[in-house]
N, C-alpha and C. Protein backbone atom coordinates (compact mmCIF):
# COMPACT_ATOMS: atom_id res chain seq x y z
N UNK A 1 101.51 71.25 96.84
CA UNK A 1 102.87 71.55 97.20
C UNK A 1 102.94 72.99 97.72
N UNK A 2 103.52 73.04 99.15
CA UNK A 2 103.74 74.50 99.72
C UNK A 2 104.88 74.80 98.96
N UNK A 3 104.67 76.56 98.66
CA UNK A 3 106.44 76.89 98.27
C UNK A 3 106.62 78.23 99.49
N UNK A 4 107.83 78.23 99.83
CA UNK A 4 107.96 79.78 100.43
C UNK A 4 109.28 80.24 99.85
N UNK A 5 108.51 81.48 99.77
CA UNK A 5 109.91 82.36 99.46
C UNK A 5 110.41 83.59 100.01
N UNK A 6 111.84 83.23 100.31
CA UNK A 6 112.40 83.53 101.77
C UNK A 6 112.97 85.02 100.75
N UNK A 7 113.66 85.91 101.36
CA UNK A 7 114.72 86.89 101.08
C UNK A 7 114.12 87.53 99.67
N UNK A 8 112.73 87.52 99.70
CA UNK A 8 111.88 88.45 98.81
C UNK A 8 111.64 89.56 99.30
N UNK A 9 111.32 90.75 97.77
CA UNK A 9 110.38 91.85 98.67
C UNK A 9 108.82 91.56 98.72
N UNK A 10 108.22 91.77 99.85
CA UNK A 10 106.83 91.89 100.23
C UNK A 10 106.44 92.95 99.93
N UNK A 11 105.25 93.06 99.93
CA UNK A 11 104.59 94.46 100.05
C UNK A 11 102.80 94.54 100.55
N UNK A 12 102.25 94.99 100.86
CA UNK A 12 100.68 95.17 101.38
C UNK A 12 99.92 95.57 100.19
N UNK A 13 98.95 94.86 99.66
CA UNK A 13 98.31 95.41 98.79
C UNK A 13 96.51 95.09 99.18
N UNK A 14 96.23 95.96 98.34
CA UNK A 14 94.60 96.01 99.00
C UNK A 14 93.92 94.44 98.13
N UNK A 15 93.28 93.75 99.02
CA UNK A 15 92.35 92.34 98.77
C UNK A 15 91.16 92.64 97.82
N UNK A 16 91.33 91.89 96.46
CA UNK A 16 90.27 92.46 95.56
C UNK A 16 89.21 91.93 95.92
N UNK A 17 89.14 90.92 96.95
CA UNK A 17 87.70 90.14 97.23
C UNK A 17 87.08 90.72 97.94
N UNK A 18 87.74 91.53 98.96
CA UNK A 18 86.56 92.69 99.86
C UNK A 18 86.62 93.96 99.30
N UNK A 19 85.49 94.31 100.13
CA UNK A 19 85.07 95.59 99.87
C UNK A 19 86.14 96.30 100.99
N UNK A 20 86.33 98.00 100.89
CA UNK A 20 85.95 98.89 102.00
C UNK A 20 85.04 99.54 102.63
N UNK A 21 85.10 99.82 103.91
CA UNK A 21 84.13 99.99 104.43
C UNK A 21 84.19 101.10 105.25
N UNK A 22 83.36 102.48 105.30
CA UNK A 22 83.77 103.48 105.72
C UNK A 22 82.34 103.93 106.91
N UNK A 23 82.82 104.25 107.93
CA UNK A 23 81.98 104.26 109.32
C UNK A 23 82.22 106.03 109.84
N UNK A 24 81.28 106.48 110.14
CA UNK A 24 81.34 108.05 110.52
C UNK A 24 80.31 108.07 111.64
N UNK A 25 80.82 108.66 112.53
CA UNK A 25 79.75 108.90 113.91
C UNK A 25 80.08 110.33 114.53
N UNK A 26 78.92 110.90 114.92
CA UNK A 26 78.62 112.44 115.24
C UNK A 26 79.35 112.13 116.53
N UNK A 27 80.25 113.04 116.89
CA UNK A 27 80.70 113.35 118.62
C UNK A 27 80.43 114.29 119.28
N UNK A 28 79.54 114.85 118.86
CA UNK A 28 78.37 115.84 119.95
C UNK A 28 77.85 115.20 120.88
N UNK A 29 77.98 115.98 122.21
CA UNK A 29 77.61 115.38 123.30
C UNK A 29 76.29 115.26 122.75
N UNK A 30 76.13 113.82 123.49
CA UNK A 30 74.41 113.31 123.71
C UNK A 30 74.06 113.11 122.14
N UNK A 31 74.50 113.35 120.73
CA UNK A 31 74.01 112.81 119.67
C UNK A 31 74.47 111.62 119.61
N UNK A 32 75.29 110.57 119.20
CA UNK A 32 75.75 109.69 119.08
C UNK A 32 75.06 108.93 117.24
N UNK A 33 74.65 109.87 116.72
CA UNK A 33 74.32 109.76 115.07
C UNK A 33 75.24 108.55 114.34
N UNK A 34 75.03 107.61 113.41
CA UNK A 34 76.21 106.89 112.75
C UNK A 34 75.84 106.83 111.85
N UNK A 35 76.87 106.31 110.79
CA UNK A 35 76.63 105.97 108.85
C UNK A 35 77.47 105.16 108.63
N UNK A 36 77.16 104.12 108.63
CA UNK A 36 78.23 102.84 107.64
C UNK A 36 77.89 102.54 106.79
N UNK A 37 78.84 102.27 105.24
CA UNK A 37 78.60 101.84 103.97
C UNK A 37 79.58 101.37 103.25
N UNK A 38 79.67 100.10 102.76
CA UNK A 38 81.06 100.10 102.18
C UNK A 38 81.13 100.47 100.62
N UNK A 39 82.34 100.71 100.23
CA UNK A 39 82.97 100.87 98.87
C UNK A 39 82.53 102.23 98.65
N UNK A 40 82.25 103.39 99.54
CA UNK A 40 81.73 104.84 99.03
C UNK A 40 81.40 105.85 100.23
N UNK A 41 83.14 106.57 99.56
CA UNK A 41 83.09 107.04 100.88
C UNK A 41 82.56 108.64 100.57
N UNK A 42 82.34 108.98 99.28
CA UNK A 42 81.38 109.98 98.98
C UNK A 42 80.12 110.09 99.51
N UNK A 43 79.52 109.07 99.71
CA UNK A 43 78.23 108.59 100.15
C UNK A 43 78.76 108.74 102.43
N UNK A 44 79.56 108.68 102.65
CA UNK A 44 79.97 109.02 104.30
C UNK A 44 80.12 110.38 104.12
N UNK A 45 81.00 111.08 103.09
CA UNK A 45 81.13 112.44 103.39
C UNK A 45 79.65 113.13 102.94
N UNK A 46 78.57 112.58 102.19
CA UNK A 46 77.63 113.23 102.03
C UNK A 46 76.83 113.21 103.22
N UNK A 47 76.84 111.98 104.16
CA UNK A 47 75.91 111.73 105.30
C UNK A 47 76.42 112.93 106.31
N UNK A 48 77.52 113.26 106.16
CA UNK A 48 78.21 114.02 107.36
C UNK A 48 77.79 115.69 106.92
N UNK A 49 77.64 116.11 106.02
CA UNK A 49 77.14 117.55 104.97
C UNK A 49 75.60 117.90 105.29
N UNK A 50 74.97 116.48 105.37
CA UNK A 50 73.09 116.63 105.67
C UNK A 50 73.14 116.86 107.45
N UNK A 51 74.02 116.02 107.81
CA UNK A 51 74.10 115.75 109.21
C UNK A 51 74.27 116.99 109.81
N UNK A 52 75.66 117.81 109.41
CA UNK A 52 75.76 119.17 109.65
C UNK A 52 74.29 119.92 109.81
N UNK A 53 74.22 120.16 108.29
CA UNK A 53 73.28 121.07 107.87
C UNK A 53 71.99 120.82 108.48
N UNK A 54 71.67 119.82 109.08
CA UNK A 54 70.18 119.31 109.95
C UNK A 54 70.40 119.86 111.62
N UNK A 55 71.88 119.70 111.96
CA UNK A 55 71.74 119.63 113.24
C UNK A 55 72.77 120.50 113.86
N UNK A 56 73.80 121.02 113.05
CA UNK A 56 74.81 122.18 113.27
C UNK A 56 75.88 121.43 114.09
N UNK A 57 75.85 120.32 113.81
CA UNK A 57 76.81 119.47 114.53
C UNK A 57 77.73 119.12 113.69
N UNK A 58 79.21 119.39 113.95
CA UNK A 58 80.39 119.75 112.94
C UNK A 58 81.95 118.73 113.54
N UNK A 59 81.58 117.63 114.51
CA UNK A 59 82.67 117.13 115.00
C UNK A 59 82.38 115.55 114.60
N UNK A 60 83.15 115.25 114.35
CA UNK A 60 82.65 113.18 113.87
C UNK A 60 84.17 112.39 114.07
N UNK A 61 83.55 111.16 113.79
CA UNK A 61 85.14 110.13 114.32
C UNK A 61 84.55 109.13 113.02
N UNK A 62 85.55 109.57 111.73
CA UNK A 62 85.46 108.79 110.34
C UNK A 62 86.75 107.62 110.51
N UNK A 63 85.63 106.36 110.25
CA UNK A 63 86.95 105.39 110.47
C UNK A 63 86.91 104.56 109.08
N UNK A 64 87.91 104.49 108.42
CA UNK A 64 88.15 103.66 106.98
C UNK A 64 88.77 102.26 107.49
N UNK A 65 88.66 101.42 106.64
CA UNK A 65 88.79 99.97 106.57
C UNK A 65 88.96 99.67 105.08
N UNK A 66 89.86 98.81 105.36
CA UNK A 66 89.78 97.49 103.95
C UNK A 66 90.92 96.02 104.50
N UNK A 67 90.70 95.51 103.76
CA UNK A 67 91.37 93.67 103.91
C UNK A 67 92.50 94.08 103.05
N UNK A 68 93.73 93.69 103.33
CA UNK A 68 94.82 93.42 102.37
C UNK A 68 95.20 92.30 102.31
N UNK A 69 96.25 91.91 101.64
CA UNK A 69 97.29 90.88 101.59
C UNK A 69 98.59 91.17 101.87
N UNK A 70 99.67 90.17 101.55
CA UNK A 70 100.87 90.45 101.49
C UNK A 70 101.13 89.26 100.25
N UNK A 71 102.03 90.35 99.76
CA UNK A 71 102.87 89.26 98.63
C UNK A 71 103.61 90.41 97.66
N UNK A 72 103.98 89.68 96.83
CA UNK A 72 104.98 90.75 96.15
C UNK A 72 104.57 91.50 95.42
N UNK A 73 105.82 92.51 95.40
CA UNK A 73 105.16 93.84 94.50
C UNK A 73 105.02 93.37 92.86
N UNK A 74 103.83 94.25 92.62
CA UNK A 74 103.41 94.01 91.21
C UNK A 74 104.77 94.23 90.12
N UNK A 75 104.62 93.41 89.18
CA UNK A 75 106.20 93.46 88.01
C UNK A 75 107.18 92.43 88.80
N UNK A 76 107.40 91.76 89.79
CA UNK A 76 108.47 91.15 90.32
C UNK A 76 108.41 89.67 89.80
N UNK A 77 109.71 89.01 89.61
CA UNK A 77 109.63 87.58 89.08
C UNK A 77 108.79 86.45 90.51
N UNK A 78 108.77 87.00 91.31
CA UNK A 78 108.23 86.26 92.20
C UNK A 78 106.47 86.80 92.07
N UNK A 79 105.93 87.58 91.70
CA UNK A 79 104.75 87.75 92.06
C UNK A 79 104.19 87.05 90.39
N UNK A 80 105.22 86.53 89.57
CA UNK A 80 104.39 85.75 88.25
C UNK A 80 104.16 84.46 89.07
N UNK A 81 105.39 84.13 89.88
CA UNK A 81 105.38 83.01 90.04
C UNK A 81 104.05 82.52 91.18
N UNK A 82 103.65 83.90 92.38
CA UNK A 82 102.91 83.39 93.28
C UNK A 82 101.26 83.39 92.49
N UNK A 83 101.38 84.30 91.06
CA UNK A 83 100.37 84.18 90.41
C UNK A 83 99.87 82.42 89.48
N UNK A 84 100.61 82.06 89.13
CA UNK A 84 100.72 80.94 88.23
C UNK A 84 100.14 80.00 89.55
N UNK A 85 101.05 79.96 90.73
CA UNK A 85 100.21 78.88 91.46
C UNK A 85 99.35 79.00 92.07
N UNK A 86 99.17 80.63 92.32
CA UNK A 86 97.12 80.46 92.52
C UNK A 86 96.40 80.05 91.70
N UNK A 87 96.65 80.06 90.38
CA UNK A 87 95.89 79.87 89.30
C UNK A 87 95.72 78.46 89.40
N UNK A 88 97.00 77.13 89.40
CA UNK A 88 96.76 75.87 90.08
C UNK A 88 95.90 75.69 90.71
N UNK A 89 95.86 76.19 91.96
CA UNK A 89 95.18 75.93 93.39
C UNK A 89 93.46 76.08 92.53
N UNK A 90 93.29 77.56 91.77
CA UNK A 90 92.14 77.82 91.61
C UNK A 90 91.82 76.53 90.80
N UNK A 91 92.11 76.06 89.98
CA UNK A 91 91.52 74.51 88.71
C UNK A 91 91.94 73.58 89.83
N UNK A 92 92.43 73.46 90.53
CA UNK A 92 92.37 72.21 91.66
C UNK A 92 91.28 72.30 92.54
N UNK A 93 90.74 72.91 92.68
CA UNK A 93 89.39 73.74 93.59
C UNK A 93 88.09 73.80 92.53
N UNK A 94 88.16 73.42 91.23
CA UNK A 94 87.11 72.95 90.50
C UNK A 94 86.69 71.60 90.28
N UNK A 95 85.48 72.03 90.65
CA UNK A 95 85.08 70.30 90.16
C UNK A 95 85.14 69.60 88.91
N UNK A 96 85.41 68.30 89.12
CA UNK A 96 85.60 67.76 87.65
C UNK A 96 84.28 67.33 87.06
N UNK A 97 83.94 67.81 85.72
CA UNK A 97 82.94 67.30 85.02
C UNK A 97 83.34 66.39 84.26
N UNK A 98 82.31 65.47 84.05
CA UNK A 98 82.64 64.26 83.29
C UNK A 98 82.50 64.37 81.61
N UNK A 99 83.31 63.53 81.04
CA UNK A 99 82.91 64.09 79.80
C UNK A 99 81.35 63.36 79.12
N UNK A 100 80.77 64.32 78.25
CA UNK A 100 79.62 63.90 77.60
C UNK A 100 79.24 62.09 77.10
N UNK A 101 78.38 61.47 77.36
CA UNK A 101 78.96 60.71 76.60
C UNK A 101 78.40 60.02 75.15
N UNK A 102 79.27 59.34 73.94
CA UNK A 102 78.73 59.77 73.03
C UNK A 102 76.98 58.91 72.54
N UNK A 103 77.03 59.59 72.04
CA UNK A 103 75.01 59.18 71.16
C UNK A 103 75.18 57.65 71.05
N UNK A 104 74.13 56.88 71.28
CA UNK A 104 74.16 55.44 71.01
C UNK A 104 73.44 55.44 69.57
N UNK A 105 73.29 54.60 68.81
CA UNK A 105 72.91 54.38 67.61
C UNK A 105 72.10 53.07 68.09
N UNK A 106 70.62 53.47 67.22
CA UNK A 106 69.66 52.47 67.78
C UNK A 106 69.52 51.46 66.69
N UNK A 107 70.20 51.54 65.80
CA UNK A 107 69.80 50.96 64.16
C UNK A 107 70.36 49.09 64.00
């Protein structure tokens, strides 16, 4: 069963299933250097610190990323409700195991 719900508040929130992903490239003429890595962007600002310090090259184009959603803001009576029927969807999306069945008696 689809539900929609109209004359709610929305809001953008970050997708716990992806990662982010953070991309840095040197803009010195003729270097064209890059670093991509997701979920650590300590690990981009450290590539850019060695990068400096190796090559005295001090200009870059840092681009951040991540996946969101939309749905309601956290605490709202609508975001229990869009929670409860993911939770549906998720046990409808499991397979059914059969039950055990019981011991025969050989006697």
């Amino acid at each position: 069963m689809n539900r929609t719900f109209r004359f709610e508040d929305w809001t953008t929130l970050p997708d716990p299933k992806a990662c982010a992903e953070y991309s840095v490239e040197c803009t010195e003429s003729g270097c064209g250097a890059e670093f991509n890595i997701n979920d650590d962007q300590q690990a981009a600002d450290s590539w850019m610190y060695r990068h400096t310090t190796m090559t005295g090259h001090r200009s870059f184009w840092q681009t951040f990323g991540h996946s969101v959603i939309v749905g309601p803001p956290p605490g709202s009576i609508v975001a229990a409700r869009v929670a409860e029927h993911e939770r549906s969807v998720e046990r409808q999306d499991q397979p059914v195991r059969p039950s055990p069945k019981p011991a025969r008696s050989t006697s």
